[in-house]
N, C-alpha and C. Protein backbone atom coordinates (compact mmCIF):
# COMPACT_ATOMS: atom_id res chain seq x y z
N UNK A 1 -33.30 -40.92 50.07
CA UNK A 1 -32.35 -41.51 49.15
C UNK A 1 -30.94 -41.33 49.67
N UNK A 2 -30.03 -42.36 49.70
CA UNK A 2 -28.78 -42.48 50.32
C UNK A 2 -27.53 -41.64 49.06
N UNK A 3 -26.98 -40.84 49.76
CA UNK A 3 -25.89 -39.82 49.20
C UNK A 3 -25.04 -40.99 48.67
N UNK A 4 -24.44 -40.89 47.20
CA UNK A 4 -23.77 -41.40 46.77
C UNK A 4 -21.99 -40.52 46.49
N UNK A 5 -21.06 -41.49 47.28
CA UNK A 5 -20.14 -40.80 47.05
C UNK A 5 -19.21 -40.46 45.42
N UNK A 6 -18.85 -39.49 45.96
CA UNK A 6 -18.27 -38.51 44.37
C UNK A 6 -17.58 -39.98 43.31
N UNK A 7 -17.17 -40.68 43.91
CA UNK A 7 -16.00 -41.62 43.14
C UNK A 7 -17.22 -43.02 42.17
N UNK A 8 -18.13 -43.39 43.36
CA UNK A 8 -19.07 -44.28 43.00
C UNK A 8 -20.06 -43.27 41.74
N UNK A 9 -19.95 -42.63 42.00
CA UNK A 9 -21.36 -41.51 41.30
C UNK A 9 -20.70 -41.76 39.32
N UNK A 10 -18.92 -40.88 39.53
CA UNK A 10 -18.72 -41.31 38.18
C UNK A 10 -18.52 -42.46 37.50
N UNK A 11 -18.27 -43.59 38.37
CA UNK A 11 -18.31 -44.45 37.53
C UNK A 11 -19.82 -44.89 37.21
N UNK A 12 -20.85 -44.96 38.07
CA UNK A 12 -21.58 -44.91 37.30
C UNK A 12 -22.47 -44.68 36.05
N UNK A 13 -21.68 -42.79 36.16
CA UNK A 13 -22.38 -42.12 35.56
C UNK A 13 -21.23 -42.82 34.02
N UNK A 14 -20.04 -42.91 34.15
CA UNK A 14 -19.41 -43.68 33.22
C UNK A 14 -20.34 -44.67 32.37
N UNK A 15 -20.62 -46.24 33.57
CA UNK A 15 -21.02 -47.03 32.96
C UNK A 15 -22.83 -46.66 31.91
N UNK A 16 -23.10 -45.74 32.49
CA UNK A 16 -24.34 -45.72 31.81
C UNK A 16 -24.26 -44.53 30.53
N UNK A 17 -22.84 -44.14 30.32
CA UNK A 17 -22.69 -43.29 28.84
C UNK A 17 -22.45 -44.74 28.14
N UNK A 18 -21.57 -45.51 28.18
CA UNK A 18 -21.23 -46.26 27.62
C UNK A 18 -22.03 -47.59 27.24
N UNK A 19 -23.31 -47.53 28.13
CA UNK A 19 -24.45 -48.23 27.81
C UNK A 19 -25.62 -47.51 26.67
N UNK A 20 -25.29 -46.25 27.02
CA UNK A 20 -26.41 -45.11 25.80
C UNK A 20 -25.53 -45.14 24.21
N UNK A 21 -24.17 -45.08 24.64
CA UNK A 21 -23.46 -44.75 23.43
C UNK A 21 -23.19 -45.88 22.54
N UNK A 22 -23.42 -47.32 23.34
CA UNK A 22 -23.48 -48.41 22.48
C UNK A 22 -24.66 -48.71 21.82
N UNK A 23 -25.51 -48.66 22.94
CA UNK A 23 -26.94 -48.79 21.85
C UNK A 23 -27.70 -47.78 21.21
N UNK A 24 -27.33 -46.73 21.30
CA UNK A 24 -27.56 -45.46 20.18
C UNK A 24 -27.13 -44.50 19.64
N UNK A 25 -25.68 -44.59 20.12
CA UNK A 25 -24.39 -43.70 19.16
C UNK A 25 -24.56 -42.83 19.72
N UNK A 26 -23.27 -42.05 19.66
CA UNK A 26 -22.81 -40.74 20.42
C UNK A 26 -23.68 -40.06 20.38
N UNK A 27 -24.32 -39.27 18.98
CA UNK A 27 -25.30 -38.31 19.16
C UNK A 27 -26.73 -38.57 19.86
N UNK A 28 -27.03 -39.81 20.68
CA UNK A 28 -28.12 -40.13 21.17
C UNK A 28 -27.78 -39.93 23.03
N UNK A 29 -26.22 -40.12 22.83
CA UNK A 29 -25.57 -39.89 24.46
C UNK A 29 -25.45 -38.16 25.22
N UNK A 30 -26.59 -37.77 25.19
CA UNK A 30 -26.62 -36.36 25.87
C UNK A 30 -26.69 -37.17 27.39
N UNK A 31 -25.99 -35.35 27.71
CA UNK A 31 -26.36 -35.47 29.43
C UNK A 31 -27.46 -36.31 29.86
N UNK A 32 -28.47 -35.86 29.43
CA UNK A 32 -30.28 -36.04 30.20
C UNK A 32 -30.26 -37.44 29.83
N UNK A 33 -29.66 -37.99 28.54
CA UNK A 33 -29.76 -39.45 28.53
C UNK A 33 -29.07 -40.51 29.56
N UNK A 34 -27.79 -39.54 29.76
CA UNK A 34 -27.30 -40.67 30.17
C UNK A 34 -27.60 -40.39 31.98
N UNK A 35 -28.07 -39.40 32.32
CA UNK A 35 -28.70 -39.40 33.24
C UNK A 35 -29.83 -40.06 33.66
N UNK A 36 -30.41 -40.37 32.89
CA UNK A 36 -31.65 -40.87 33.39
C UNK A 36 -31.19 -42.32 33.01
N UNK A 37 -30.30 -43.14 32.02
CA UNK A 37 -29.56 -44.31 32.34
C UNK A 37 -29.71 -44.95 33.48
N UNK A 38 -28.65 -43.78 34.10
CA UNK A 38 -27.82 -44.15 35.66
C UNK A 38 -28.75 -44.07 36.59
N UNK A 39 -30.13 -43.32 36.28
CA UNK A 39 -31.44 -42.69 37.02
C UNK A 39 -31.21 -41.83 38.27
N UNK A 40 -29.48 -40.92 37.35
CA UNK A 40 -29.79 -39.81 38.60
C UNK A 40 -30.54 -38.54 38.18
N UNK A 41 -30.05 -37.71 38.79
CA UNK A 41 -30.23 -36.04 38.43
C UNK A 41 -29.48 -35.22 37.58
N UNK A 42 -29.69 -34.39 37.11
CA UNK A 42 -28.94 -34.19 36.23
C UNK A 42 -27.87 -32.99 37.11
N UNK A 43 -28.23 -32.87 38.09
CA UNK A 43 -27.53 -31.90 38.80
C UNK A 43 -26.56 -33.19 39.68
N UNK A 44 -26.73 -34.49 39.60
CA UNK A 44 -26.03 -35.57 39.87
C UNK A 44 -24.51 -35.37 39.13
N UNK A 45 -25.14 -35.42 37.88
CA UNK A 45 -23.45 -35.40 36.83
C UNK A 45 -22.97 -34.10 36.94
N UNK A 46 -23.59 -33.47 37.30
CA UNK A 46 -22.86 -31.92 37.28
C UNK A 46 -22.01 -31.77 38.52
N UNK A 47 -22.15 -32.53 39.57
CA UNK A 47 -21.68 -32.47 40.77
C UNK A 47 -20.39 -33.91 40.51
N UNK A 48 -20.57 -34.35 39.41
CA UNK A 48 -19.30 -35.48 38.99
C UNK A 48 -18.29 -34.63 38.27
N UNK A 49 -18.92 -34.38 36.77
CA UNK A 49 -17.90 -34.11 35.92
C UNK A 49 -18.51 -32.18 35.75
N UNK A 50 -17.76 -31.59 35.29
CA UNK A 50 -17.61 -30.40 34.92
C UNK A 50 -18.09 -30.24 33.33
N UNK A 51 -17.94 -31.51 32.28
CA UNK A 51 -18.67 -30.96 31.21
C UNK A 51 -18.71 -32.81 30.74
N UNK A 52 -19.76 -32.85 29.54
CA UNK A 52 -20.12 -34.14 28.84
C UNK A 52 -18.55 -34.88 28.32
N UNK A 53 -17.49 -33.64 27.86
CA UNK A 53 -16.74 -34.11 27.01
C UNK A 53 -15.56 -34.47 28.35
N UNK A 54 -15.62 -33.92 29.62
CA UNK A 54 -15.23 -34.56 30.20
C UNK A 54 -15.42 -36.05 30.83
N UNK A 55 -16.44 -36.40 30.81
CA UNK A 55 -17.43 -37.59 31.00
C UNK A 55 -16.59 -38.56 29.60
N UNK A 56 -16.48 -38.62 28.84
CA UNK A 56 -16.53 -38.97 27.10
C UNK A 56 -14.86 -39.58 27.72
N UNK A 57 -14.21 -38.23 28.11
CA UNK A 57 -12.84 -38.55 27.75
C UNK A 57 -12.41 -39.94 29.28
N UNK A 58 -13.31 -39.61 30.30
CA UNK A 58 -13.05 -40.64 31.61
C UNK A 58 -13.69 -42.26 30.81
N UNK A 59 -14.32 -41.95 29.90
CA UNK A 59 -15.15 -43.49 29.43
C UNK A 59 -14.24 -43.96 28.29
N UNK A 60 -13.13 -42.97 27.56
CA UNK A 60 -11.95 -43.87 27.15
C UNK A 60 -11.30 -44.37 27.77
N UNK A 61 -11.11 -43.83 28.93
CA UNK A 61 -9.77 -44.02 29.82
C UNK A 61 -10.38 -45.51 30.75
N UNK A 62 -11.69 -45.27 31.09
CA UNK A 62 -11.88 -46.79 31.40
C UNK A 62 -12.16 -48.05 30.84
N UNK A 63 -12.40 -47.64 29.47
CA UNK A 63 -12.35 -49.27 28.41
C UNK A 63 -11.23 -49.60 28.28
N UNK A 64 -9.94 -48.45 27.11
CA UNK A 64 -8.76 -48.69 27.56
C UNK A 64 -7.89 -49.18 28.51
N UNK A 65 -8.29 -48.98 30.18
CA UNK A 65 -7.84 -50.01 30.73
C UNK A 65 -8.52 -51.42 30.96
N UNK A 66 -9.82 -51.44 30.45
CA UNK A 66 -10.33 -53.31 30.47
C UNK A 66 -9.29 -53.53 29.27
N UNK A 67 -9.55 -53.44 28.58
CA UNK A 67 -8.17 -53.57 27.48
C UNK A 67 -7.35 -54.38 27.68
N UNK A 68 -6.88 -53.33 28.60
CA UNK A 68 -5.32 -53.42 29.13
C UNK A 68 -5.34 -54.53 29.71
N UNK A 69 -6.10 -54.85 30.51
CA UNK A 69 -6.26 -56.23 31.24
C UNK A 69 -6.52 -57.48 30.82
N UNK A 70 -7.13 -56.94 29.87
CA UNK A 70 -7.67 -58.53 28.33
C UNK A 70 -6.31 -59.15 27.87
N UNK A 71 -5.68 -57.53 27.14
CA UNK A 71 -4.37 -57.97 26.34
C UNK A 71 -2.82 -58.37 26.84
N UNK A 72 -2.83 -57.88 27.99
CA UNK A 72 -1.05 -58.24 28.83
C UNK A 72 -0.94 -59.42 28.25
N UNK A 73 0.24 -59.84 28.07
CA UNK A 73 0.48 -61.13 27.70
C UNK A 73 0.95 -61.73 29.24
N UNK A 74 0.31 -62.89 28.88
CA UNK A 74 1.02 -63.77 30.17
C UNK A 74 2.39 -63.87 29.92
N UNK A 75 2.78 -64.10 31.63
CA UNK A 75 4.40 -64.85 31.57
C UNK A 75 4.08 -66.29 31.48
N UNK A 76 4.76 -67.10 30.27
CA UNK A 76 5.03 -67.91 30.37
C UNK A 76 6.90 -68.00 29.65
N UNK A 77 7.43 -68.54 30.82
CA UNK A 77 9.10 -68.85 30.37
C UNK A 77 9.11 -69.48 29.14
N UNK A 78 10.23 -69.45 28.32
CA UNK A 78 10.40 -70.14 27.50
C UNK A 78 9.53 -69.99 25.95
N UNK A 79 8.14 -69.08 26.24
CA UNK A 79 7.77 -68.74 24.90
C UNK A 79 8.32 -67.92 24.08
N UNK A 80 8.21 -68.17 22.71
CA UNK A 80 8.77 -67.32 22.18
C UNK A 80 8.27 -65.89 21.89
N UNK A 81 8.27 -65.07 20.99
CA UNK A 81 7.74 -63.37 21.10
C UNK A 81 6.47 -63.60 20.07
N UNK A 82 7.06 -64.40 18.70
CA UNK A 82 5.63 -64.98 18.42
C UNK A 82 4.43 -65.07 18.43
N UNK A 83 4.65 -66.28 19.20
CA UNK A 83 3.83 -66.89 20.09
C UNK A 83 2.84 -65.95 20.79
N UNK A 84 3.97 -65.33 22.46
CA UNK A 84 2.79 -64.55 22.90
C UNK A 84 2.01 -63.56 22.18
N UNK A 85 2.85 -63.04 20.84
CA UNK A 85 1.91 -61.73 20.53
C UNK A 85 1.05 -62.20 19.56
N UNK A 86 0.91 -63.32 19.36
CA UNK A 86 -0.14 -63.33 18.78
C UNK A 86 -1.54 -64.22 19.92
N UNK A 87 -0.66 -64.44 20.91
CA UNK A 87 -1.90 -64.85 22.24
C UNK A 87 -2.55 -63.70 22.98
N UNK A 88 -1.46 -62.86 22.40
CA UNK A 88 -1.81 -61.38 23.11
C UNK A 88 -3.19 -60.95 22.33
N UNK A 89 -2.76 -61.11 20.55
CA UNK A 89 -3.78 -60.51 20.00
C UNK A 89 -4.88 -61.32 19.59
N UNK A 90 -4.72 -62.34 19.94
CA UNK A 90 -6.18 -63.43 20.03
C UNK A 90 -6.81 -63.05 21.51
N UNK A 91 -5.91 -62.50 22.77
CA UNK A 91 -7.10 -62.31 23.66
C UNK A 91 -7.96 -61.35 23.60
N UNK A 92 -7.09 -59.86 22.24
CA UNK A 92 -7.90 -59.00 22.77
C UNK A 92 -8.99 -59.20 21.67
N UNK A 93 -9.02 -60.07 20.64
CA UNK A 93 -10.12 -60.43 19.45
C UNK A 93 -11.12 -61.17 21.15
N UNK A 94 -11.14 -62.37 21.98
CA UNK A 94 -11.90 -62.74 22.74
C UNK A 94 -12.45 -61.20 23.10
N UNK A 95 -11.62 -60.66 23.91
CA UNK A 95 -12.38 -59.06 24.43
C UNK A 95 -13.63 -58.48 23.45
N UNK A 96 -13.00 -58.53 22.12
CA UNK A 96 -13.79 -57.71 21.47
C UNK A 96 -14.98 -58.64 20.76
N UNK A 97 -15.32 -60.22 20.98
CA UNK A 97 -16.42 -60.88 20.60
C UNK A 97 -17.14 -60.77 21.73
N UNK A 98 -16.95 -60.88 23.31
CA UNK A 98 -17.00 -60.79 24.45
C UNK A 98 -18.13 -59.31 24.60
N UNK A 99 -17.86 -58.82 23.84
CA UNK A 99 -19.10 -57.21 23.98
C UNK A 99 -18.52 -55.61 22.66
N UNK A 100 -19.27 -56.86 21.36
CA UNK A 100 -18.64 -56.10 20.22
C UNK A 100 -19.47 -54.60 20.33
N UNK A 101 -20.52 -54.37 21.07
CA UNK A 101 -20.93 -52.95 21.09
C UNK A 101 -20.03 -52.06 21.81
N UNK A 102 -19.30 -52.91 22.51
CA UNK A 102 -17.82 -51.30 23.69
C UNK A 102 -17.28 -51.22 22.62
N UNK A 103 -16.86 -51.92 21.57
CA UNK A 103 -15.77 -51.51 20.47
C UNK A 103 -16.24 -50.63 19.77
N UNK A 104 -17.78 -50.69 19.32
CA UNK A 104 -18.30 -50.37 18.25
C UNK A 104 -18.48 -48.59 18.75
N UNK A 105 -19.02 -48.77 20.33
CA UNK A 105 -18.90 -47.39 20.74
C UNK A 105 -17.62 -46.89 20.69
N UNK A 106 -16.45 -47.39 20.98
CA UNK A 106 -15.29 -46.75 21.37
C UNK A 106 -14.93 -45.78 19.50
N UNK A 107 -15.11 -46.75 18.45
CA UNK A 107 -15.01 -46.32 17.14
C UNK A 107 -15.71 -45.11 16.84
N UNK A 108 -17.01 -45.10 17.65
CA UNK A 108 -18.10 -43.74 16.90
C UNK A 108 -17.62 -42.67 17.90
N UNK A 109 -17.12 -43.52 19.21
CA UNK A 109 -16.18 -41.63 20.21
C UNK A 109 -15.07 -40.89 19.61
N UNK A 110 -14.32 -41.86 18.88
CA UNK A 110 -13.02 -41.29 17.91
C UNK A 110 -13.76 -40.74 16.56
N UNK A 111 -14.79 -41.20 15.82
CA UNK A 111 -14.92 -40.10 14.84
C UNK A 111 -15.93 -39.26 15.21
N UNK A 112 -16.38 -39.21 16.58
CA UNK A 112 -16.99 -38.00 17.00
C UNK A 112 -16.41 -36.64 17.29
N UNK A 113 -14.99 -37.26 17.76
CA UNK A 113 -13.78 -36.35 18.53
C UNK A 113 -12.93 -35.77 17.37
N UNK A 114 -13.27 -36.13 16.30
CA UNK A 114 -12.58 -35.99 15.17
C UNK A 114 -13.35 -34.85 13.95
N UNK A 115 -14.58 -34.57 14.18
CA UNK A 115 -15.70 -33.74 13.55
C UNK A 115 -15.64 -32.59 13.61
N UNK A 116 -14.66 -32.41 15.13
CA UNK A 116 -14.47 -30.65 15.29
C UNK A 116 -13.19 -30.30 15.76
N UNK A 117 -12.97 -29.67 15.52
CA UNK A 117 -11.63 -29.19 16.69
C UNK A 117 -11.55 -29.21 18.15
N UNK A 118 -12.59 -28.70 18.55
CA UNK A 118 -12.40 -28.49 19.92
C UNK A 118 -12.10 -29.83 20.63
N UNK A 119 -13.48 -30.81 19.89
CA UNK A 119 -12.92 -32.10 20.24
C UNK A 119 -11.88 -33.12 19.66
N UNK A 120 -11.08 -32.73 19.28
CA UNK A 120 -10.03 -33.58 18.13
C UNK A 120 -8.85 -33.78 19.31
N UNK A 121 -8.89 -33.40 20.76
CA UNK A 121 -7.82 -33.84 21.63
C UNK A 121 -8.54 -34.96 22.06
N UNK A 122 -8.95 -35.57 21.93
CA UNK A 122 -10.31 -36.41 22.82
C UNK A 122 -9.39 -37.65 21.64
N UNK A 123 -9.66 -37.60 20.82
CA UNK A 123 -9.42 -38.77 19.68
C UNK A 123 -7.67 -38.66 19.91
N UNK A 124 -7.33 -37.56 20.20
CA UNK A 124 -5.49 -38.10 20.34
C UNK A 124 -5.15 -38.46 21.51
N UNK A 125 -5.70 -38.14 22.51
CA UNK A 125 -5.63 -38.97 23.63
C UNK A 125 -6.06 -40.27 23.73
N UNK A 126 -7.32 -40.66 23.00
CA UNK A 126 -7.62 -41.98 22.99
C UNK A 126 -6.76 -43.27 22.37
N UNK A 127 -5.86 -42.34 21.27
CA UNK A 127 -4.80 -43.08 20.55
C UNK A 127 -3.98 -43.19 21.04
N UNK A 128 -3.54 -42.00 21.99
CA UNK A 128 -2.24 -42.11 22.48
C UNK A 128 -1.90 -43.15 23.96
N UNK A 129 -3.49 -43.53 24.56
CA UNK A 129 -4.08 -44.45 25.59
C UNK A 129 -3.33 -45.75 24.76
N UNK A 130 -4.07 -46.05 23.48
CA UNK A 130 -3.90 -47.06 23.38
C UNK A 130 -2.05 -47.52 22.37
N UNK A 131 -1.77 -46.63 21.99
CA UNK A 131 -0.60 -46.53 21.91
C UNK A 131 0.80 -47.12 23.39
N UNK A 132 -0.07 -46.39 24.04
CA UNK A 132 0.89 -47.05 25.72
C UNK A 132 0.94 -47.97 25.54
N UNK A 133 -0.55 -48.55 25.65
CA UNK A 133 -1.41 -49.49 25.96
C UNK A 133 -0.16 -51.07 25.39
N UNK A 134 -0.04 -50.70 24.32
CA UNK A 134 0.78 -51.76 22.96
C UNK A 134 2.24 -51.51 23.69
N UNK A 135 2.75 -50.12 23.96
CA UNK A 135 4.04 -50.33 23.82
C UNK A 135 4.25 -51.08 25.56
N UNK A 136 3.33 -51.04 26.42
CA UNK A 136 3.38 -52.15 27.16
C UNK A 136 3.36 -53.22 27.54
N UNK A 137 2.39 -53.58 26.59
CA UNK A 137 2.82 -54.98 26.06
C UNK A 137 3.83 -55.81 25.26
N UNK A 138 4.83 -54.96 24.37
CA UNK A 138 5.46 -55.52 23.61
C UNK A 138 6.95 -55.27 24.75
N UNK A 139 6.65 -54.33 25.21
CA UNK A 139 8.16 -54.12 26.21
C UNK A 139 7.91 -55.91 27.00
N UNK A 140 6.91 -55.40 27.69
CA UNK A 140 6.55 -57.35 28.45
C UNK A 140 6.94 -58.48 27.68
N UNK A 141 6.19 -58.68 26.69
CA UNK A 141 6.50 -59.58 25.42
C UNK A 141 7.81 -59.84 25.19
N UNK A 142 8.30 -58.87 24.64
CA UNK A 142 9.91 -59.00 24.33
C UNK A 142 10.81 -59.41 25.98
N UNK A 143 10.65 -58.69 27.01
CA UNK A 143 11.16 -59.21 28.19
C UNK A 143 11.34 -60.62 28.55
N UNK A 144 10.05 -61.56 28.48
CA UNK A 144 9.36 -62.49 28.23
C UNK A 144 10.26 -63.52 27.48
N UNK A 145 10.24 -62.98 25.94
CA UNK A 145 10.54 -63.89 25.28
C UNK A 145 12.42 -63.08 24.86
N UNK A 146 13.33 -62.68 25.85
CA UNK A 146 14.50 -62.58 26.00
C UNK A 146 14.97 -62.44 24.18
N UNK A 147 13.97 -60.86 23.96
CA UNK A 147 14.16 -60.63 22.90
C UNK A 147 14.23 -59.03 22.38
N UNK A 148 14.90 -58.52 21.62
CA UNK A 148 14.75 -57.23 21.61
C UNK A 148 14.48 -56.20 20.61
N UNK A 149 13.85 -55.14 20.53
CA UNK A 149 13.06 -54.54 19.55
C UNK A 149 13.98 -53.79 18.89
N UNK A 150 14.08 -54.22 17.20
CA UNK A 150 14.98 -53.83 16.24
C UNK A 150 14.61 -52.04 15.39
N UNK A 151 13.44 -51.45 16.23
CA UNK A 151 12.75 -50.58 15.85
C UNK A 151 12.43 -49.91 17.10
N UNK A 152 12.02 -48.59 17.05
CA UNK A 152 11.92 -48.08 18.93
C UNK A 152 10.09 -48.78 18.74
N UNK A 153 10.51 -48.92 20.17
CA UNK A 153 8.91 -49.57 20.40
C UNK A 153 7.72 -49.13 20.35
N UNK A 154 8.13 -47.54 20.62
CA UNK A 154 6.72 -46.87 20.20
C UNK A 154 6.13 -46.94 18.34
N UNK A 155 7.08 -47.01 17.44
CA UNK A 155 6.95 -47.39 16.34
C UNK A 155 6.12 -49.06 16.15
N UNK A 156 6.78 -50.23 16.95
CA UNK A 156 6.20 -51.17 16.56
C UNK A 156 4.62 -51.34 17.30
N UNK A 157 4.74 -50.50 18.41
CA UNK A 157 3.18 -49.78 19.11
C UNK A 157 1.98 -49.77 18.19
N UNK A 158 2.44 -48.67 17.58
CA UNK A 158 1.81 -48.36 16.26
C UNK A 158 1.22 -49.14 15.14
N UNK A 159 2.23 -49.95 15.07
CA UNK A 159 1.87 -51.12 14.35
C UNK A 159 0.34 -51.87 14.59
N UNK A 160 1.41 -52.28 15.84
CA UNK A 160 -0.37 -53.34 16.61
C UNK A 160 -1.01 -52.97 16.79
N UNK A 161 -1.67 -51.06 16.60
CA UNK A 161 -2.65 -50.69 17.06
C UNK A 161 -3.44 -50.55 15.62
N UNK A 162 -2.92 -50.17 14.47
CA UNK A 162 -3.41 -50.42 13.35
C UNK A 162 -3.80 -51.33 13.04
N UNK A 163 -3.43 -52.77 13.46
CA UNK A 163 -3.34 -53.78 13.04
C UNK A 163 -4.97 -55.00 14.00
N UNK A 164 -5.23 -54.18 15.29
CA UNK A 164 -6.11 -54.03 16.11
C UNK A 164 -7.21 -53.40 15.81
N UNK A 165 -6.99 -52.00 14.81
CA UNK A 165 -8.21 -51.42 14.55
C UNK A 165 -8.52 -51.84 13.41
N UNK A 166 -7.52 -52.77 12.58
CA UNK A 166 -8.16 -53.49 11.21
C UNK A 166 -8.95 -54.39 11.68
N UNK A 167 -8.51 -55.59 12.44
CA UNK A 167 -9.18 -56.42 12.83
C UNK A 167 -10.57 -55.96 13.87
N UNK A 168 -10.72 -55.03 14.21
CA UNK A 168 -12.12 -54.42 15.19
C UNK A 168 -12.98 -54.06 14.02
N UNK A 169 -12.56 -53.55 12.84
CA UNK A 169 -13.36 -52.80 12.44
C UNK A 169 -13.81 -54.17 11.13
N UNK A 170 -12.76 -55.13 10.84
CA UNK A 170 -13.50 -55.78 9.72
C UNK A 170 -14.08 -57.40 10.89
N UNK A 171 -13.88 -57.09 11.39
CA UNK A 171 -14.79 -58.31 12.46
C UNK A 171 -16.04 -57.78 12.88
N UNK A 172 -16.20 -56.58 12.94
CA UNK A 172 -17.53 -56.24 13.56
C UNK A 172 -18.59 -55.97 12.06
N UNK A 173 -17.88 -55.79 10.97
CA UNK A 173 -18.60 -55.50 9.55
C UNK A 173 -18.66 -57.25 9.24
N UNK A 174 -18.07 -58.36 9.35
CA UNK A 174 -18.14 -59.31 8.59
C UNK A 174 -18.62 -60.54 9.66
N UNK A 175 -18.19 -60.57 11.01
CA UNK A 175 -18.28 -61.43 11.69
C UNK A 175 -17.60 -63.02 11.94
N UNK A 176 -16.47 -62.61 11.22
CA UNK A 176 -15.89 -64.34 10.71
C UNK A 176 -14.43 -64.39 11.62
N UNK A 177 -14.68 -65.16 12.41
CA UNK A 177 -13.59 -65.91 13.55
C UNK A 177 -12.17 -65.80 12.80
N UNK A 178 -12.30 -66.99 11.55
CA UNK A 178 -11.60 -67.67 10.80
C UNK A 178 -10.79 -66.39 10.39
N UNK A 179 -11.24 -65.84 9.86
CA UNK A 179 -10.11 -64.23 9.04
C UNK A 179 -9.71 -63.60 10.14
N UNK A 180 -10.54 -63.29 11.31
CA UNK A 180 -9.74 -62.61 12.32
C UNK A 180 -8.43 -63.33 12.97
N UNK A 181 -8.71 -64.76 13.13
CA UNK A 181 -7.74 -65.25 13.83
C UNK A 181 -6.38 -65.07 12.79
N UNK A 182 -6.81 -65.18 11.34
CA UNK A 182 -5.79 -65.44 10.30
C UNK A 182 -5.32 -63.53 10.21
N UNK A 183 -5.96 -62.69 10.84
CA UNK A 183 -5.35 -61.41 11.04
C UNK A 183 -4.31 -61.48 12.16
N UNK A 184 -4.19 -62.00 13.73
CA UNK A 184 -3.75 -62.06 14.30
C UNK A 184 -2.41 -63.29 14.23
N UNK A 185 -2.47 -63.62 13.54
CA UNK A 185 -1.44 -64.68 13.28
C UNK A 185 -0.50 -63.73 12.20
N UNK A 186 -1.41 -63.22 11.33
CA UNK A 186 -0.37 -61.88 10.37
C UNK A 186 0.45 -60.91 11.27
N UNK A 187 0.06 -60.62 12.65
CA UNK A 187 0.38 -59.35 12.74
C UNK A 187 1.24 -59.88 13.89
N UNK A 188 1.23 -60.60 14.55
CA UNK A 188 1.94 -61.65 15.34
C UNK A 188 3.45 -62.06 14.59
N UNK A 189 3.63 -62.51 13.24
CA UNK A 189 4.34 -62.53 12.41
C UNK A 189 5.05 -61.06 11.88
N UNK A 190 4.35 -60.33 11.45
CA UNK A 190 5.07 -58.95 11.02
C UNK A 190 5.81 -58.48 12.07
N UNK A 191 4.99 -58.33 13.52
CA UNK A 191 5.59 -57.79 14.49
C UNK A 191 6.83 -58.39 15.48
N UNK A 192 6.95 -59.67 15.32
CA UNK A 192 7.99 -60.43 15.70
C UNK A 192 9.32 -59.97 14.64
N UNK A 193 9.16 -60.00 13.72
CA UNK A 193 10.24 -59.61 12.76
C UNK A 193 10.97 -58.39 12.57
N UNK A 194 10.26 -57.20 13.86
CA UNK A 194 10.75 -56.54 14.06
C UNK A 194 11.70 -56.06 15.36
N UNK A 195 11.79 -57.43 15.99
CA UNK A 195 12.78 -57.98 16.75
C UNK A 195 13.54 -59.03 16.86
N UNK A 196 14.85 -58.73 17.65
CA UNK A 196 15.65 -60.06 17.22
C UNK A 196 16.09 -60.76 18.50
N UNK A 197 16.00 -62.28 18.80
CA UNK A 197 16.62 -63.00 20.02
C UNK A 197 17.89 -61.73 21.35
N UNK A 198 17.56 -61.91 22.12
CA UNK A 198 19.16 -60.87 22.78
C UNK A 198 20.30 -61.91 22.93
């Protein structure tokens, strides 16, 4: 059997938590499961990560950046702030029809991380991922649309990330296009109003 190097090994061992944890929730994602996923050894992941919750916290950090890549807003000149943020937040609704089980897992890792203490940095890091995540986009956005934020940006951050986990969490309970899109057009609106032309 051909030695797999250290870098290839975790993402694997990544993609196959995040394949156990979607289709049977965190408490079904032990080591041995997600080992035998990936169909290594279990002395495989031990030679990756140092513990499960380290594993947990590398599989936020890599959805968060597909994310990241869904939601950037394009440059287009001449749009307004609007506009893109609410193209912003219609791409990341595509992302999240696109493979509603990564969301659904990403939701049960935050109230997993949230059950105990030890793990309750796990869930503020994951917020604080996606917290960037927004205030990078709206810095772009506003750049974009030669406009500027009447509130510090990490505040209107905040916003869209609430406003992201409303729409994740009542799209995956109801399934209806129509209300989500009419969420992203709300929050597209609220959040523009918290900047003004430069």
């Amino acid at each position: 059997m051909a030695r797999i190097p250290a870098p290839e090994r975790r993402a694997a061992l990544i993609e196959a938590a995040l394949r156990v944890v979607s289709r049977h929730g965190i408490s079904q994602a032990t080591t041995r499961a997600i080992v035998a996923e990936a169909d290594m050894s279990l002395a495989s992941f031990h030679y990756a990560f140092d513990s499960r919750d380290e594993l947990i916290d590398e599989l936020i950090a890599t959805v968060v950046a597909r994310e990241q890549a869904a939601v950037m807003p394009e440059v287009v000149p001449g749009q307004g702030l609007r506009d893109i943020l609410e193209a912003g937040i219609l791409r990341y609704f595509e992302h999240l029809k696109a493979d509603p089980e990564h969301e659904q897992a990403m939701l049960e890792l935050t109230q997993y991380a949230l059950r105990s203490p030890e793990r309750h940095p796990l869930a503020l890091a994951q917020y604080a991922r996606y917290v960037e995540l927004a205030e990078r986009s709206l810095e772009l956005a506003a750049n974009v649309a030669d406009a500027a934020w009447r509130v510090p940006v990490s505040q209107a951050a905040r916003v869209l990330v609430a406003f992201t986990d409303g729409l994740t969490l009542t799209w995956l309970v109801e399934r209806d296009d129509d209300a989500a899109r009419a969420v992203a057009a709300a929050a597209a609106d609220a959040l523009s109003r918290m900047a003004d032309p430069r």
